[in-house]
Protein backbone atom coordinates (compact mmCIF):
# COMPACT_ATOMS: atom_id res chain seq x y z
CA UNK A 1 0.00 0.00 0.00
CA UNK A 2 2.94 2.22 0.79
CA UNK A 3 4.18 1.57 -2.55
CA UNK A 4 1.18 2.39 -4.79
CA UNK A 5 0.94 5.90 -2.22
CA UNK A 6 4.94 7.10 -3.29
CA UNK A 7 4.48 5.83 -7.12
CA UNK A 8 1.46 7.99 -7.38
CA UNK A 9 3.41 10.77 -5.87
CA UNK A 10 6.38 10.54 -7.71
CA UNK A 11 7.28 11.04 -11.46
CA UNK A 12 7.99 7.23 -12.30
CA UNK A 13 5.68 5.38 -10.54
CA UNK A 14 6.26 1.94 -12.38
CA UNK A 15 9.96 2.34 -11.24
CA UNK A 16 8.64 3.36 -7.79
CA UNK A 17 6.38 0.38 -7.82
CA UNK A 18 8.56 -2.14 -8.99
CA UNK A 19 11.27 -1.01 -6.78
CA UNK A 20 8.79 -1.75 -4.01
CA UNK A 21 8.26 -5.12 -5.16
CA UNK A 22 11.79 -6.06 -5.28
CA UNK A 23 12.42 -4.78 -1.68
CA UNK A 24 9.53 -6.70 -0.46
CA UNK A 25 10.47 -10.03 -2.17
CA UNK A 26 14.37 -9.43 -0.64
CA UNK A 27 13.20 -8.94 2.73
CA UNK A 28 10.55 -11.56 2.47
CA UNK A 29 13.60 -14.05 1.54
CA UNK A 30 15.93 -13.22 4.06
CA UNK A 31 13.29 -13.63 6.63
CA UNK A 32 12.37 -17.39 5.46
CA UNK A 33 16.31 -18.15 5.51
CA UNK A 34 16.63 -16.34 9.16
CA UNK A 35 13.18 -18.22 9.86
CA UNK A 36 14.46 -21.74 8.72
CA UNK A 37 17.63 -21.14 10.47
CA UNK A 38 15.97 -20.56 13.66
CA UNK A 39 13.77 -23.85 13.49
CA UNK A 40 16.61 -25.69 13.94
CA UNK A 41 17.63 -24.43 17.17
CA UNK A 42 13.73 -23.68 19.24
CA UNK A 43 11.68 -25.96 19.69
CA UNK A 44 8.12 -24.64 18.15
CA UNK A 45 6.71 -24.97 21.18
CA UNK A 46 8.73 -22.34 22.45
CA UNK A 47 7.99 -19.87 20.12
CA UNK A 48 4.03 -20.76 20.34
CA UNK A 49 4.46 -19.39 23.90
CA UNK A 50 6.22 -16.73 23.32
CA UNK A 51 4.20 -15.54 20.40
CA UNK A 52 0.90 -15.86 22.88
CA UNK A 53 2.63 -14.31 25.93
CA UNK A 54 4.04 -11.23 23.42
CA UNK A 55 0.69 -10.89 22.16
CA UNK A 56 -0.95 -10.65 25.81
CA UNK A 57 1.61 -8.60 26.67
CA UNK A 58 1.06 -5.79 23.99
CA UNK A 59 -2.56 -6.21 23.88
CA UNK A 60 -2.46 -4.91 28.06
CA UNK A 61 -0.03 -1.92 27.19
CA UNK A 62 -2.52 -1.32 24.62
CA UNK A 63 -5.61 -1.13 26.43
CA UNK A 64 -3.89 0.95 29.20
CA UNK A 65 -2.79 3.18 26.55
CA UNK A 66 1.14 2.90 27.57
CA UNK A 67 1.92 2.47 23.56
């Protein structure tokens, strides 16, 4: 969404746009190789808990309004 916002704004927004994409599919790849690389040291169980504790967690310092 970003994207299509600064390609309408700018002068070449097909360069904008696909320069956008590209960034997104880098970033999307280096997070599956970080990803994969982390599986093999926590157990998924872990991160389950941590991902439901973290999301408890910033749900209260939401609703108190401390972020």
């Amino acid at each position: 969404m970003v994207g299509i916002g600064i390609s309408a704004k700018s002068g070449k927004p097909v360069s904008v746009w696909f320069g956008s994409v590209c960034a997104y599919a880098v970033v999307t790849i280096i997070s599956v190789f970080i990803g994969t690389a982390f599986a093999k040291f926590i157990k998924p169980d872990l991160i389950r808990y941590l991902g439901g504790t973290l999301f408890i967690v910033i749900g209260i310092l939401i609703f108190l309004k401390l972020i």
